[in-house]
C-alpha atoms as a PDB file:
ATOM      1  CA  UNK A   1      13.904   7.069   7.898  1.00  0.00           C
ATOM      2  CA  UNK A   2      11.807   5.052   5.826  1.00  0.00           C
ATOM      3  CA  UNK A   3      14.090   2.882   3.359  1.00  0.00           C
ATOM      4  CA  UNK A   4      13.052   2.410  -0.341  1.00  0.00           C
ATOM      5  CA  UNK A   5      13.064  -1.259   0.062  1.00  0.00           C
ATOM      6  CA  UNK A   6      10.869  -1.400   2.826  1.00  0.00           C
ATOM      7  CA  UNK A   7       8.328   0.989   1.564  1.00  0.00           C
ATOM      8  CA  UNK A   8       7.406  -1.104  -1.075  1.00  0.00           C
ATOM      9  CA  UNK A   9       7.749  -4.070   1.235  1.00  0.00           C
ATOM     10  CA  UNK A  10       4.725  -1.734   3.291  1.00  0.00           C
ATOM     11  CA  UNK A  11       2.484  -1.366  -0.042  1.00  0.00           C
ATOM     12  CA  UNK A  12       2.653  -4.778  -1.681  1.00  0.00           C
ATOM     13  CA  UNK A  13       1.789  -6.242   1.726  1.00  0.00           C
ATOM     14  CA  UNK A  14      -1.399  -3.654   1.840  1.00  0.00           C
ATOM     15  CA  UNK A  15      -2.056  -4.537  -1.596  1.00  0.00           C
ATOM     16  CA  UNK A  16      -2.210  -8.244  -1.047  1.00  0.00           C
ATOM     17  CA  UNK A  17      -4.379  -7.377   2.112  1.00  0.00           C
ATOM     18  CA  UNK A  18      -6.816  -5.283   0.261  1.00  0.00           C
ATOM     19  CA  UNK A  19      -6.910  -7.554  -2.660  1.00  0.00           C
ATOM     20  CA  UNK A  20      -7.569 -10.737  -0.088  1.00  0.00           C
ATOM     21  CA  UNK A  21     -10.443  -9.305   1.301  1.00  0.00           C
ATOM     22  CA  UNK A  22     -12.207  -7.904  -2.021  1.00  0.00           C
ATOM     23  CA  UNK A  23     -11.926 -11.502  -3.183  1.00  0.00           C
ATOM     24  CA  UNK A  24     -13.656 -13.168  -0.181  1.00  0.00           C
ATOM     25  CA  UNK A  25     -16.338 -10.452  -0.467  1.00  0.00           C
ATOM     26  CA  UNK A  26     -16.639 -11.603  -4.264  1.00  0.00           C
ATOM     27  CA  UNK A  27     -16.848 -14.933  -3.680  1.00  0.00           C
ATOM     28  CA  UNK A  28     -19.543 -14.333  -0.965  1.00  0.00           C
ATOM     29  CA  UNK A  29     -21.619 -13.307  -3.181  1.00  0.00           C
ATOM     30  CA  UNK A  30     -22.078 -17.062  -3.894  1.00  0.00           C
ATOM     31  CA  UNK A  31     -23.430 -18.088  -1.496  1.00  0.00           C
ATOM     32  CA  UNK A  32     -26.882 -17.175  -3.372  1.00  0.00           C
ATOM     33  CA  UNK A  33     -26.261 -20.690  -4.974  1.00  0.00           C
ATOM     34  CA  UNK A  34     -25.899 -22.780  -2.111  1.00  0.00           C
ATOM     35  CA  UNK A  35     -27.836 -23.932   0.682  1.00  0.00           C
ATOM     36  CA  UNK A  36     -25.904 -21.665   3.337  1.00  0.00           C
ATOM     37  CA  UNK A  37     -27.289 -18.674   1.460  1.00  0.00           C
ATOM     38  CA  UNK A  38     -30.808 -19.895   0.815  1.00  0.00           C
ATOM     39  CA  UNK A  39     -32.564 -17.426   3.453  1.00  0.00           C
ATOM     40  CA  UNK A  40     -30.733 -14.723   0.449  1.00  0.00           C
ATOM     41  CA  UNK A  41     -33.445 -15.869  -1.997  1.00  0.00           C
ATOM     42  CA  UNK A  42     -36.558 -15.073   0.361  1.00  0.00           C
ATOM     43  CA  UNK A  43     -38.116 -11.555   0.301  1.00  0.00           C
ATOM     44  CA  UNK A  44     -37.391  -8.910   2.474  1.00  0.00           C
ATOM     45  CA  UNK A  45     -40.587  -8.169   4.661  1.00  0.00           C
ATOM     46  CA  UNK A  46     -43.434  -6.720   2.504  1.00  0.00           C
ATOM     47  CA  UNK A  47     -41.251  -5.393  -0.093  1.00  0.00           C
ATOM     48  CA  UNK A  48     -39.928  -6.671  -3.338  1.00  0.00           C
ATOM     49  CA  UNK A  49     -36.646  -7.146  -2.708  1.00  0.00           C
ATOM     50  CA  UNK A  50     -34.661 -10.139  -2.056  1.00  0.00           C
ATOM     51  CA  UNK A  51     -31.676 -10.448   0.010  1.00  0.00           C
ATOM     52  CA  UNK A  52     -29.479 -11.102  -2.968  1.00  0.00           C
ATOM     53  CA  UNK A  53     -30.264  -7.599  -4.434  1.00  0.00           C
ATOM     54  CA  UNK A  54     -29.337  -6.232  -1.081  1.00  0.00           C
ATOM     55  CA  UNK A  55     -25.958  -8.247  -0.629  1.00  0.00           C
ATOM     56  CA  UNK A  56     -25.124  -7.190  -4.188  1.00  0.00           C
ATOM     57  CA  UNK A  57     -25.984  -3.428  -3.524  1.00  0.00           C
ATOM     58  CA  UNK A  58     -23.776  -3.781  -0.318  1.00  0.00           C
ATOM     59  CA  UNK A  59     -21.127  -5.854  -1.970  1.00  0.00           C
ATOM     60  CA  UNK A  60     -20.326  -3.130  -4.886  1.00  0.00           C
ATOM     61  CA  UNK A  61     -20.630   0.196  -2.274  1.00  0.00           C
ATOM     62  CA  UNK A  62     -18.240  -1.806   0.314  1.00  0.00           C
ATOM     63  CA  UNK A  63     -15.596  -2.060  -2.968  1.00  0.00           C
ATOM     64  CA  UNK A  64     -15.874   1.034  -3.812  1.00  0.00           C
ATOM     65  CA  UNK A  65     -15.108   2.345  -0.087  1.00  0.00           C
ATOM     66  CA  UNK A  66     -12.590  -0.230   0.617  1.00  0.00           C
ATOM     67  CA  UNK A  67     -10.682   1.458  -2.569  1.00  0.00           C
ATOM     68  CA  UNK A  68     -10.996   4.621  -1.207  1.00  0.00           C
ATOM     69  CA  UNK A  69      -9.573   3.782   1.828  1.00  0.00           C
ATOM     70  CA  UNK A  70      -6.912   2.037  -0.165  1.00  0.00           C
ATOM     71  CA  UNK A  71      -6.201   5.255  -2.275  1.00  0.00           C
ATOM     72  CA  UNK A  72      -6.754   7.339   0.348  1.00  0.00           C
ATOM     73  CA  UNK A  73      -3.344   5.549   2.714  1.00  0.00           C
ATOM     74  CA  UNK A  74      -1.573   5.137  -0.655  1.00  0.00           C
ATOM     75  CA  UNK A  75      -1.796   9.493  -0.931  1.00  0.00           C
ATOM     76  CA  UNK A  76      -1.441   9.863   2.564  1.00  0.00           C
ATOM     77  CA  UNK A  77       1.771   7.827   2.372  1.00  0.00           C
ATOM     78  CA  UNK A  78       3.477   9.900  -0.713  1.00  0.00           C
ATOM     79  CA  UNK A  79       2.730  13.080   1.395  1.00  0.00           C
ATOM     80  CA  UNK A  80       4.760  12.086   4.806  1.00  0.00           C
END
C-alpha cells in the first residue's frame, strides 16, 4: 500500500525530473548564439532551411511529447 506521503514524495520528484530536462532542452536552444552551435546557422543541403529552424521545430514537438508522457504516468497513476 502506497502511503499518501510518499505518493506525493513519487510526483514532485517526477515533476522536478520532467521540469529539469525541459529546461536543458530550452536552454539548448542557445547554442544558436555561440560558437558550439555555429554549424546550426549553415543551410541544410540544397534546401532553405537552417539547422536552427530544425532544432526549434524539434525542440517544441519533443515538449509537447515529453508532457504527454508526463500526463499520461500522472493518469495512469490516479487509476492503480
Amino acid at each position: 500500500m502506497i502511503t499518501k506521503d510518499r505518493l506525493l514524495k513519487e510526483r514532485t520528484r517526477r515533476r522536478f525530473l520532467f521540469t529539469g530536462l525541459h529546461l536543458l532542452l530550452y536552454f539548448s536552444f542557445s547554442l544558436n548564439w555561440t560558437s558550439w552551435g555555429s554549424f546550426l546557422a549553415e543551410r541544410l543541403g540544397a534546401t532553405y532551411l537552417s539547422g536552427a529552424i530544425v532544432m526549434f521545430v524539434v525542440l517544441v514537438v519533443l515538449f509537447i511529447v515529453l508532457e504527454s508522457v508526463f500526463l499520461w504516468l500522472s493518469q495512469r497513476e490516479e487509476r492503480s
